[in-house]
Protein backbone atom coordinates (compact mmCIF):
# COMPACT_ATOMS: atom_id res chain seq x y z
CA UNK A 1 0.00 0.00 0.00
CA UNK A 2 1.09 3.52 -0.61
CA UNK A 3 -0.21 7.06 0.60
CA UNK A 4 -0.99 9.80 -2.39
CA UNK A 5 -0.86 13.71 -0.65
CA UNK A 6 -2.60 15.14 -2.21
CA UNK A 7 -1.51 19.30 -1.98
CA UNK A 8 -3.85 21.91 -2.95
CA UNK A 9 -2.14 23.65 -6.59
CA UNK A 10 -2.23 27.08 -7.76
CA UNK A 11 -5.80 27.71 -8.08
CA UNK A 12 -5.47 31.53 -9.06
CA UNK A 13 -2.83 34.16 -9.82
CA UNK A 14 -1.46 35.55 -6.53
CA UNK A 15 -4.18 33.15 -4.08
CA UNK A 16 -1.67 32.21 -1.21
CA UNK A 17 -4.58 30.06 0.49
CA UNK A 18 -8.25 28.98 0.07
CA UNK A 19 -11.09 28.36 2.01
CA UNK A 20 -12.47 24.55 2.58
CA UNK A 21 -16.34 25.27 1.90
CA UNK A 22 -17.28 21.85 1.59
CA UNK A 23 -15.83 17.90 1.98
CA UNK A 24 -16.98 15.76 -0.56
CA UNK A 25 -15.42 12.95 1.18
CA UNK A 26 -14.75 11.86 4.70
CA UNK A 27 -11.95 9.68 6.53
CA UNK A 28 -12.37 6.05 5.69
CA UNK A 29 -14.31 6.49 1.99
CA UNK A 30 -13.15 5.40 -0.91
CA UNK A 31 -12.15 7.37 -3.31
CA UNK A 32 -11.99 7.17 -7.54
CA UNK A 33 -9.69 9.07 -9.84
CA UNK A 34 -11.32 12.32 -11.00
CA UNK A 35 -13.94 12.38 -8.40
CA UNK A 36 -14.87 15.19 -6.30
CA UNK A 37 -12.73 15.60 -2.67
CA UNK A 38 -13.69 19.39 -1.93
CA UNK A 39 -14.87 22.83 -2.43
CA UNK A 40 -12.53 25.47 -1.96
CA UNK A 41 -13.05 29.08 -2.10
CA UNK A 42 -10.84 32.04 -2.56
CA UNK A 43 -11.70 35.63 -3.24
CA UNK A 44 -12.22 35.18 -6.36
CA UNK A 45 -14.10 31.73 -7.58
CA UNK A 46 -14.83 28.10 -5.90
CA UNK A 47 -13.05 25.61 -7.28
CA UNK A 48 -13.90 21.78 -6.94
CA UNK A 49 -11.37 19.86 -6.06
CA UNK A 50 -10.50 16.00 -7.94
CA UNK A 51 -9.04 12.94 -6.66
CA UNK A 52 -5.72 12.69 -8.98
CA UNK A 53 -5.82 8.93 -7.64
CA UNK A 54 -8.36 5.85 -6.28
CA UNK A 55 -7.75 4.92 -2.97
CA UNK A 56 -9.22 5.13 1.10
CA UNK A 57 -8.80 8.71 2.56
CA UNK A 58 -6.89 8.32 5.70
CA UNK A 59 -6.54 12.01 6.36
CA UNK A 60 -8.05 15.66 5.46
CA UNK A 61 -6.72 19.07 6.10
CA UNK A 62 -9.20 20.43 8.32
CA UNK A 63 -13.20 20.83 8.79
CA UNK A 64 -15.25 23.18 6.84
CA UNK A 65 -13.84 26.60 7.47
CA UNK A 66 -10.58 25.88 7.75
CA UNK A 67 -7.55 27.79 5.70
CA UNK A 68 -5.64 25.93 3.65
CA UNK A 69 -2.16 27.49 2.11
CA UNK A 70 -1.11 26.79 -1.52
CA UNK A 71 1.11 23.90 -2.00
CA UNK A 72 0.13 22.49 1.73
CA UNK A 73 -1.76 18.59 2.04
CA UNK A 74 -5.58 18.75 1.09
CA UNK A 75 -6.00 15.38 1.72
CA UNK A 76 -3.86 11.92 2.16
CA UNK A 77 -5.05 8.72 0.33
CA UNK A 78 -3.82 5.17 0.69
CA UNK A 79 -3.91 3.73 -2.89
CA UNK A 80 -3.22 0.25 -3.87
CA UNK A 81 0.23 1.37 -6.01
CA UNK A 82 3.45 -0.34 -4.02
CA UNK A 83 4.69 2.19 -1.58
CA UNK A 84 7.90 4.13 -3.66
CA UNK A 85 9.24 5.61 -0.50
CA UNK A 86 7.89 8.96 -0.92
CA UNK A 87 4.81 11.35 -0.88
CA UNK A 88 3.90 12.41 -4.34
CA UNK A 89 3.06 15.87 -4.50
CA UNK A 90 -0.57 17.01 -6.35
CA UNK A 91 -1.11 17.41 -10.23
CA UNK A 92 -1.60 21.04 -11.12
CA UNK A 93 -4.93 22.04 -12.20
CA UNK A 94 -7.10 20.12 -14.69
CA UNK A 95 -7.30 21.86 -18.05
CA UNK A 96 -11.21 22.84 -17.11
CA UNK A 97 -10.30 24.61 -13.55
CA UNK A 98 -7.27 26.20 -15.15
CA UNK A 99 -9.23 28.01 -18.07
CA UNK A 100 -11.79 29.07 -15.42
CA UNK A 101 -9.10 30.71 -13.41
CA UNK A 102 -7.85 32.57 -16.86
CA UNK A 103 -10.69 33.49 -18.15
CA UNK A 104 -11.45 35.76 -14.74
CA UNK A 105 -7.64 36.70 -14.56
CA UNK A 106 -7.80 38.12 -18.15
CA UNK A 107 -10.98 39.71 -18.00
CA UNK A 108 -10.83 41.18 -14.58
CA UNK A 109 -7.44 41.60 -13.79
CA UNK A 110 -6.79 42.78 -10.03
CA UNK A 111 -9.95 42.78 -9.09
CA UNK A 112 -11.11 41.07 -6.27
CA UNK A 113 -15.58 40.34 -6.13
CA UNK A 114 -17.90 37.96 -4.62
CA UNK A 115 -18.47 34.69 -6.58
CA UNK A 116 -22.34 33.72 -6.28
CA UNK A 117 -21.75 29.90 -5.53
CA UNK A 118 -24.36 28.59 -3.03
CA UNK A 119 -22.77 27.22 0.41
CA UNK A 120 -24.85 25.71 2.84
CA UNK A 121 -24.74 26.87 6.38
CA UNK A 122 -25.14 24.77 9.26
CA UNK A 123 -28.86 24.77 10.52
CA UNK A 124 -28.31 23.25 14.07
CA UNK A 125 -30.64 20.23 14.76
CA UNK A 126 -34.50 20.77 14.44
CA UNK A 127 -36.84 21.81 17.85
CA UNK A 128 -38.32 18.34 19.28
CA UNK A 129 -42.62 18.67 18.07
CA UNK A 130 -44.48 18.99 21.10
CA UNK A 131 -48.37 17.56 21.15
CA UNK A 132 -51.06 19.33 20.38
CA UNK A 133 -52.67 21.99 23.17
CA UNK A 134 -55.81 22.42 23.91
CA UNK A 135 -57.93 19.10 22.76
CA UNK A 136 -60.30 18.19 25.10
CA UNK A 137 -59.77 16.76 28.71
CA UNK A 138 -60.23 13.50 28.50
CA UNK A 139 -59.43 12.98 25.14
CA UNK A 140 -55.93 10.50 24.69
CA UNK A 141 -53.27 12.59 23.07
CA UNK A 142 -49.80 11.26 21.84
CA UNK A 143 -46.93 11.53 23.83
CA UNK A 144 -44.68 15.28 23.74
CA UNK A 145 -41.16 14.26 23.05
CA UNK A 146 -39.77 16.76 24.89
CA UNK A 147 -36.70 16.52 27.65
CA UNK A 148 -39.31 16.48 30.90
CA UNK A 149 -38.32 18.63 33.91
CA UNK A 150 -37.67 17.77 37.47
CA UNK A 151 -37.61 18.65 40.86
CA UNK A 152 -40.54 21.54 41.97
CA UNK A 153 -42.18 24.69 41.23
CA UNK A 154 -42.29 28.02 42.66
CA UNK A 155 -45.47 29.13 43.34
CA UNK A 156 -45.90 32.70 41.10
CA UNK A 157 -48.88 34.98 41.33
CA UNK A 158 -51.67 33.75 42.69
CA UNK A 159 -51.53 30.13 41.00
CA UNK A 160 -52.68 27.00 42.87
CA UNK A 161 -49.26 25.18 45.13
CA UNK A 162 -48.83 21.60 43.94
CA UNK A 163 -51.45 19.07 45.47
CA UNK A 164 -50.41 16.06 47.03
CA UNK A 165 -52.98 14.08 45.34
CA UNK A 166 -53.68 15.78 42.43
CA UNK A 167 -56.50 15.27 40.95
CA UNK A 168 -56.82 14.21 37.11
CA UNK A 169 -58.69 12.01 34.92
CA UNK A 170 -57.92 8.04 33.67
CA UNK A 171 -56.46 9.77 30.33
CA UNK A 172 -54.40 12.44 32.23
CA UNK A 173 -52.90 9.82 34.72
CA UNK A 174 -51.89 7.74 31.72
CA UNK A 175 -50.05 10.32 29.78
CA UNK A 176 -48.50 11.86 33.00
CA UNK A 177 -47.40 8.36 34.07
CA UNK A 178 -46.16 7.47 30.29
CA UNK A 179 -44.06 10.74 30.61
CA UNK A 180 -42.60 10.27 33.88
CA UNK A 181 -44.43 12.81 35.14
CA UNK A 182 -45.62 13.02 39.11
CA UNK A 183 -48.25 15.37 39.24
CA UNK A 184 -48.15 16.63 42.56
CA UNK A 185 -45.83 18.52 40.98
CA UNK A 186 -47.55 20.38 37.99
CA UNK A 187 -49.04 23.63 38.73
CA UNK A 188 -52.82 24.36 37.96
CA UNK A 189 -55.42 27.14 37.42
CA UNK A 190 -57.80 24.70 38.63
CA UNK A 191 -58.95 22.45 41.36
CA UNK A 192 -57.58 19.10 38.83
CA UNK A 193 -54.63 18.87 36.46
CA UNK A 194 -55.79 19.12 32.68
CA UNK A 195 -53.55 18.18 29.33
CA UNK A 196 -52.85 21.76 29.11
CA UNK A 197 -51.21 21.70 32.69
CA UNK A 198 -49.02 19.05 31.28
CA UNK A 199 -48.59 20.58 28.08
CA UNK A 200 -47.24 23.91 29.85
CA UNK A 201 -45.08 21.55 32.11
CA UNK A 202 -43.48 20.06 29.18
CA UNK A 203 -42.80 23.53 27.20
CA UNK A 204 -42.05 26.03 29.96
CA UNK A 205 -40.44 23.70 32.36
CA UNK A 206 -40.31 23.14 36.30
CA UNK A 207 -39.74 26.38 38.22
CA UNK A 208 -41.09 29.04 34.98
CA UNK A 209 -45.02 29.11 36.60
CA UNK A 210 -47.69 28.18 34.41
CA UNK A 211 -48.03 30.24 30.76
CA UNK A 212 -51.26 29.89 29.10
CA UNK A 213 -51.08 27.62 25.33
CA UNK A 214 -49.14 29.55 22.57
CA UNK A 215 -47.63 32.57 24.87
CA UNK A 216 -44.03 33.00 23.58
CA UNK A 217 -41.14 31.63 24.53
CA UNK A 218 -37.40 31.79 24.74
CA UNK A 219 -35.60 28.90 22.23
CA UNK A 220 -32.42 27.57 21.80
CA UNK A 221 -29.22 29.44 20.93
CA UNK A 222 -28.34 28.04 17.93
CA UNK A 223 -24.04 29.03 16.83
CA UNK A 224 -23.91 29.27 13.16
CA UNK A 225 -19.96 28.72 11.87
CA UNK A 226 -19.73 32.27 9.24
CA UNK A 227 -17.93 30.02 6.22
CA UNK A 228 -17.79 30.36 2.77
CA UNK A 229 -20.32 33.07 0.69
CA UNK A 230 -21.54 34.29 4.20
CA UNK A 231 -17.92 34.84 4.64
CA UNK A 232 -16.97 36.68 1.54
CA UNK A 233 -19.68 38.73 1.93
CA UNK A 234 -18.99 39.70 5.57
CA UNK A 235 -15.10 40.50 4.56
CA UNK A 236 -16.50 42.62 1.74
CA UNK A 237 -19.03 44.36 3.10
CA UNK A 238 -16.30 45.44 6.53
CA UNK A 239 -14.35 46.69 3.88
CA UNK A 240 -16.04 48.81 2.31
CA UNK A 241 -17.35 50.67 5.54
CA UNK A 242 -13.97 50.95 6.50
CA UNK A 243 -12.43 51.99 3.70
CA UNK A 244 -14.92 54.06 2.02
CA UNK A 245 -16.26 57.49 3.40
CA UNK A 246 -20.30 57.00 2.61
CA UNK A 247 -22.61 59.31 2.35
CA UNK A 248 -26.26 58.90 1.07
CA UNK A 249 -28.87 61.15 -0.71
CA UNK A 250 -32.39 60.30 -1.46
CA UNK A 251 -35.49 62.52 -3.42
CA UNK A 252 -38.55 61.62 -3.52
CA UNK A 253 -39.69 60.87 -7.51
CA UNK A 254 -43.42 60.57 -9.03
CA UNK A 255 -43.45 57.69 -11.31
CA UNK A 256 -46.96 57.69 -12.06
CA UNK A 257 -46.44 58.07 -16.01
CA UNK A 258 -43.67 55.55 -15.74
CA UNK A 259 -45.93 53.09 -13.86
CA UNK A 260 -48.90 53.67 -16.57
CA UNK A 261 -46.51 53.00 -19.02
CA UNK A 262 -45.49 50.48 -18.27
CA UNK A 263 -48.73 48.50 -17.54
CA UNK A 264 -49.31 49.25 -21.10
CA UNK A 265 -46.01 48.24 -22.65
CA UNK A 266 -46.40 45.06 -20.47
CA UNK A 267 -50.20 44.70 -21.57
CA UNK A 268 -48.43 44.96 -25.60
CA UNK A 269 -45.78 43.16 -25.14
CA UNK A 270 -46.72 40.01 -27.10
CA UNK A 271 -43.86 37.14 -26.26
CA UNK A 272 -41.17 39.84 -24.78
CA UNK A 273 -40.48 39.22 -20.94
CA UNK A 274 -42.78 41.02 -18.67
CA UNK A 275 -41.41 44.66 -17.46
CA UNK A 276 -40.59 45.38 -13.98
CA UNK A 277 -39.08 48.75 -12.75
CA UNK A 278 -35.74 47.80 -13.16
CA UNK A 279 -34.57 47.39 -16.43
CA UNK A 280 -36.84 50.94 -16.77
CA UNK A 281 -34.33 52.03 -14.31
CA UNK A 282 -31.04 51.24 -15.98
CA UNK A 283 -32.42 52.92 -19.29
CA UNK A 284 -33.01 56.00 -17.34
CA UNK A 285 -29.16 55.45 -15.68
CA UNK A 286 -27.53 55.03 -18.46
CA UNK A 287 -29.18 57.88 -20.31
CA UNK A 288 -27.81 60.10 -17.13
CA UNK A 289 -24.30 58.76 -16.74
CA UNK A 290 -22.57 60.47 -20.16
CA UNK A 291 -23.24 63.93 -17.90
CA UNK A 292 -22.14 62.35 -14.43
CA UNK A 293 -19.18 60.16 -15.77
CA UNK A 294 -17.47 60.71 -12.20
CA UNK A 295 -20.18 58.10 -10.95
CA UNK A 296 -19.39 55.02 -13.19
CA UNK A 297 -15.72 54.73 -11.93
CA UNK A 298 -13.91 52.53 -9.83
CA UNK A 299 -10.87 53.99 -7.47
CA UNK A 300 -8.11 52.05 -6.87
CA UNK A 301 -7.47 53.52 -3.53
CA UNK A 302 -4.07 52.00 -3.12
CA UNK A 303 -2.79 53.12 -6.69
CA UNK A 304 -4.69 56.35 -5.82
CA UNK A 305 -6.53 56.16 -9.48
CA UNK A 306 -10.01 56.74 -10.64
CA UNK A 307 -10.69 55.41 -14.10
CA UNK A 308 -14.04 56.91 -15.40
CA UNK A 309 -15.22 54.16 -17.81
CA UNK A 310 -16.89 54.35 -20.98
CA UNK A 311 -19.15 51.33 -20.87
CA UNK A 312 -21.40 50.76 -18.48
CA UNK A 313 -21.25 47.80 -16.62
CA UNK A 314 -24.05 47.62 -14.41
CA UNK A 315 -23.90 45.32 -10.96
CA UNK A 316 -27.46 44.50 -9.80
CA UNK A 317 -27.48 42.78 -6.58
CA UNK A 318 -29.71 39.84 -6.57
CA UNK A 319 -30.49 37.73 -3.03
CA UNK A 320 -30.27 34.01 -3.25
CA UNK A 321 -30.01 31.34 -0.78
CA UNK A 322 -26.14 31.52 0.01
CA UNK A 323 -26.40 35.26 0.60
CA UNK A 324 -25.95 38.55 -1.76
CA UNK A 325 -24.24 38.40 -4.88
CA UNK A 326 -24.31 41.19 -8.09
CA UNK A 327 -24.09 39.47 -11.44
CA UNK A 328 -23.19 41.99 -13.90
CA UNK A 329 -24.80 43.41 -17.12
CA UNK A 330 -22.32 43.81 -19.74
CA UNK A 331 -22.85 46.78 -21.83
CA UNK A 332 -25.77 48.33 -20.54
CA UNK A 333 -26.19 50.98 -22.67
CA UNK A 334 -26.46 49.09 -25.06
CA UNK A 335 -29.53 47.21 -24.64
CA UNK A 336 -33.10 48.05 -25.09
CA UNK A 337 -35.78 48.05 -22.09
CA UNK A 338 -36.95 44.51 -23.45
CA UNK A 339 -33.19 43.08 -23.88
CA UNK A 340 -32.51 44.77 -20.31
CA UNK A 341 -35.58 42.14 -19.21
CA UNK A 342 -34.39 39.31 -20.34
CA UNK A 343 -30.64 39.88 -19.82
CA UNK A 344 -31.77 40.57 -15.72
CA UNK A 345 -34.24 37.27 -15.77
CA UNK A 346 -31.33 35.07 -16.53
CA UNK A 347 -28.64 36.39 -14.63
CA UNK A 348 -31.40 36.03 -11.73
CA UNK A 349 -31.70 32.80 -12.46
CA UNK A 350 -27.89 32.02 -13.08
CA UNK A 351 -27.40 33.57 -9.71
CA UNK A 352 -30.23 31.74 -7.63
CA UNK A 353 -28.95 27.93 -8.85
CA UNK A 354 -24.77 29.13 -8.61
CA UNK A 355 -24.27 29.10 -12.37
CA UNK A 356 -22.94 32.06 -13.11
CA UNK A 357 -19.69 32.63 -15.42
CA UNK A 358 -16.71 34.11 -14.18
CA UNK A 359 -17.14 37.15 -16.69
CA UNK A 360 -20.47 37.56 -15.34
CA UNK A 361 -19.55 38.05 -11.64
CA UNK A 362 -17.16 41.06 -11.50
CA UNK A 363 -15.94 44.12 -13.35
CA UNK A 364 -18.85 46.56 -12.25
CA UNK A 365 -18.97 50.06 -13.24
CA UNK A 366 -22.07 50.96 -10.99
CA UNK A 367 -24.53 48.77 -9.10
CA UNK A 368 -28.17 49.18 -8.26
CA UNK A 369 -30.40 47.10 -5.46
CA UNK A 370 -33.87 47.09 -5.00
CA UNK A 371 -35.26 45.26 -2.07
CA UNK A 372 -38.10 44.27 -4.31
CA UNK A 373 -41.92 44.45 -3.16
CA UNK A 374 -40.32 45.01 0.17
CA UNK A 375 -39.28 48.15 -0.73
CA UNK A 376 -38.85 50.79 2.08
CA UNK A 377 -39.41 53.99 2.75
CA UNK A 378 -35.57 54.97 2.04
CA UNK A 379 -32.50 52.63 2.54
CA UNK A 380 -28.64 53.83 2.49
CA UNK A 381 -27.06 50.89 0.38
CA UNK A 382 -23.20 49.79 0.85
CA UNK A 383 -20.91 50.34 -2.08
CA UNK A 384 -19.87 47.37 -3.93
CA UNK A 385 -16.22 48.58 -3.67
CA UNK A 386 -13.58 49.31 -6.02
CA UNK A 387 -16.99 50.93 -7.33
CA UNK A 388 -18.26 54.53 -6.13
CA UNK A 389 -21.46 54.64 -5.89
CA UNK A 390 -24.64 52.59 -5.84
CA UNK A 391 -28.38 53.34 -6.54
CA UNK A 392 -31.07 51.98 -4.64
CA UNK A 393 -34.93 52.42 -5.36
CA UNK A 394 -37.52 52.16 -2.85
CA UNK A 395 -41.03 51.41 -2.45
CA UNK A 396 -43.69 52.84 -4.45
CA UNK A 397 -46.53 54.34 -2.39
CA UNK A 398 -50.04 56.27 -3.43
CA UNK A 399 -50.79 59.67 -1.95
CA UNK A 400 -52.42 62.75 -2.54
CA UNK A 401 -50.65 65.43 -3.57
CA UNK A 402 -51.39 69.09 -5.10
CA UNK A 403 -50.82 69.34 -8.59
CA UNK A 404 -51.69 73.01 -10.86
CA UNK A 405 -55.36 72.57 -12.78
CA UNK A 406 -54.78 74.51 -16.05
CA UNK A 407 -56.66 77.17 -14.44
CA UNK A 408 -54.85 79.22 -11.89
CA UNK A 409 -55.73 77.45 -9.20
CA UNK A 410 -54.74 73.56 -7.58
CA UNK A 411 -56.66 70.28 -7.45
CA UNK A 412 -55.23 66.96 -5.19
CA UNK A 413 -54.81 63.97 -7.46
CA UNK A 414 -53.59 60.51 -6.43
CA UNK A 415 -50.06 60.06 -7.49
CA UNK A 416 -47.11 56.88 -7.38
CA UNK A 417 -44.79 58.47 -5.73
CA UNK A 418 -40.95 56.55 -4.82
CA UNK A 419 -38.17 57.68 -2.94
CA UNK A 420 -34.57 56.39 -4.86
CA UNK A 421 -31.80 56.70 -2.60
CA UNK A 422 -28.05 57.16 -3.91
CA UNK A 423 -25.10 56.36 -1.50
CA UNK A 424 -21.44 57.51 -3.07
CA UNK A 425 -17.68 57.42 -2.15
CA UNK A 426 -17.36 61.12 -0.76
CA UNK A 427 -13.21 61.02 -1.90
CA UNK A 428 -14.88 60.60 -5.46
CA UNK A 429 -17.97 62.51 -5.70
CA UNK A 430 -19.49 65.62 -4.44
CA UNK A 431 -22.91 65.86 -2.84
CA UNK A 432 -23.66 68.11 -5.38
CA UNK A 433 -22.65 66.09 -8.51
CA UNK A 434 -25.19 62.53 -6.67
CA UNK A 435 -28.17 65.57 -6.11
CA UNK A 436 -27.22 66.52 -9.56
CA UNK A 437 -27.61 63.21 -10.88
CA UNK A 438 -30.72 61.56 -8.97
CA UNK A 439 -32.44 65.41 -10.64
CA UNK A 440 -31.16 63.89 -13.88
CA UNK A 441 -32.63 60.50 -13.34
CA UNK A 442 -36.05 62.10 -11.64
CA UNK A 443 -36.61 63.83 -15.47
CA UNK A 444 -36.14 60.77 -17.31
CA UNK A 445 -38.66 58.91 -14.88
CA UNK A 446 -41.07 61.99 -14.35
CA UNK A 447 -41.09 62.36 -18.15
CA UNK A 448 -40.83 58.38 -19.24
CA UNK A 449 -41.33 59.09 -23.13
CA UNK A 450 -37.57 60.67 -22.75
CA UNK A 451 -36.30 57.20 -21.99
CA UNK A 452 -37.45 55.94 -25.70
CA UNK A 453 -36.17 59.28 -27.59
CA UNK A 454 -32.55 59.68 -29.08
């Protein structure tokens, strides 16, 4: 018998370690060539890792979590091959991982984003089901699995002390005594114990007093390991704050033509993807940016280098079940409203199941997020840094509100009316230049037949 280390290779240009985000395997399995060992993450994709050999896996590098440094053992397998007198040290990359890893290098080069690759966080074990509360008395319930309590109760408020001969009925008796339960010991409300008295037992637990069926209570702590996604996002989000000076600005817009509009383009739109706000939005964004070009940059704050780009590249941050991740729409400006659609359906998509490309995942110019039908009165969004600012539209509410009649005087007409909230990199842009801007956007969605004109 011999033992394979296997090392973990160069998975990326200038990655000195990676993150274990899941085993594939565990001590003792066996093992074929080419099949998956582990996940591992860096900052800039998740790379599965492959068996180079068959064998039993005697050792791994660490749990779920865990660093692991370039070049150090992933895992250790005992193969079948006569034992040469040495370890043998990992393949590099398989052609597939290593044109991955390229492909991001070339087309992103330095930058450092959030891969949207789903990693499942540790749940904890499920509560214990309790029976049901509040059948009637003598009817025979199932037994609560539940951890029952011991020793007696305090006596709050004015409830009944414990009775040395309780009493109960047949079914009562039977369920106490299947549960280990002495009633003397159960507090009541009542002159005889009841299912609910052993129901509230069972929940609240000896020395809490009685609480009446489906009053809250306190549940378990429950320590949840911050790996993976969850991880990345946490280290990207503390940067930012840190690094970047924030400040936010938000105006109020009416987008009562815009919303008429587009019920009818939507109600017209024959087999085009149905139109939410959003890709409304970007039009209107992209029609304002040749004026504010100081808001699709990124800053290189350790070069000390804004580059104002050309192209928009717009980040729109989409939840999914590993966390928050912004897919990227190449070329916004040049797509229509209906090729905006289906371009933001399918990164959706891409980015709820973890199949996004690695050209689709970073490069951002400028990034908006919407909290959806959740909305908000006004939010104050974190930069998705090297960018400088990030655009965030709220909910959209009815009121009255004054508007001039045509004849000197005022009438109040129900309006759509949404606040869109802007937060920018103050070392890059002025207050003045984001109020300048949002006024910019506000015509284009005040005035929505702008957003189809040359």
């Amino acid at each position: 018998m011999a033992r394979f280390t296997f090392k973990l290779p160069d998975i990326g240009e200038g990655i000195s370690e990676a993150e274990i985000v899941a085993w594939h395997v565990a001590i003792g399995d066996r093992v074929e060539e080419d099949s998956p060992v582990a996940d591992m993450m860096t900052d800039k994709a998740t790379v599965e890792m492959e068996s180079p050999v068959s064998g039993v896996v005697v050792e791994l590098a660490g749990e779920v979590g865990d660093q692991v440094s370039i070049g150090a053992a992933l895992v250790v397998i005992e193969t079948d091959a006569v034992d040469a007198g040495g370890e043998v040290v990992a393949a590099p990359l398989t052609a597939a991982q290593a044109e991955t890893a390229e492909q991001y290098e070339a087309e992103n080069p330095g930058v450092e984003e959030v891969v949207d690759t789903p990693l499942p966080l540790p749940l904890g074990s499920p509560a214990k089901a309790g029976a049901q509360v509040g059948a009637a008395d003598d009817e025979p319930r199932p037994p609560i699995t539940a951890d029952v309590p011991t020793g007696p109760r305090p006596a709050p408020g004015n409830e009944s002390e414990p009775k040395a001969h309780a009493l109960a009925s047949p079914a009562v008796r039977a369920r106490a005594r299947d549960l280990g339960i002495d009633l003397a010991s159960v507090k009541t409300e009542s002159d005889r114990v009841r299912h609910a008295d052993l129901d509230a037992y069972l929940r609240y637990g000896a020395g809490q007093g009685y609480q009446a069926p489906g009053a809250s209570r306190a549940r378990a702590d429950q320590p949840i390991k911050v790996i993976g996604m969850r991880r990345k996002i946490a280290e990207n989000m503390a940067a930012s704050k840190r690094a970047i000076p924030h400040f936010t600005y938000v105006d109020e817009i009416d987008v009562t033509a815009l919303e008429a509009m587009r019920a009818d383009l939507n109600a017209n739109r024959g087999g085009r993807p149905k139109l939410t706000m959003l890709p409304l939005m970007i039009v209107a964004i992209c029609k304002t940016i040749p004026d504010f070009p100081m808001l699709n940059a990124r800053y290189d704050d350790e070069a000390g280098v804004v580059t104002r780009h050309g192209s928009i590249h717009l980040g729109m941050a989409a939840q999914t079940d590993a966390g928050l991740t912004v897919p990227v729409i190449r070329d916004a400006q040049d797509r229509n409203v209906w090729q905006l659609a289906t371009e933001i359906t399918r990164l959706a998509e891409a980015a709820r199941a973890g199949k996004l490309a690695p050209n689709e995942m970073g490069g951002g110019t400028i990034t908006v997020t919407s909290l959806g039908p959740l909305g908000g009165i006004a939010t104050t969004p974190v930069i998705n840094r090297p960018e400088v600012a990030i655009i965030g539209p709220n909910k959209i509410v009815e009121r009255p509100v004054f508007r001039d009649n045509g004849r000197g005087g005022d009438e109040v007409v129900r309006a759509k009316l949404m606040n869109l909230s802007i937060s920018c990199d103050h070392r890059v842009v002025d207050g003045w230049d984001a109020a300048s801007f949002v006024q910019g956007l506000k015509k284009y969605l005040e005035t929505p037949v702008l957003l189809f004109a040359d």
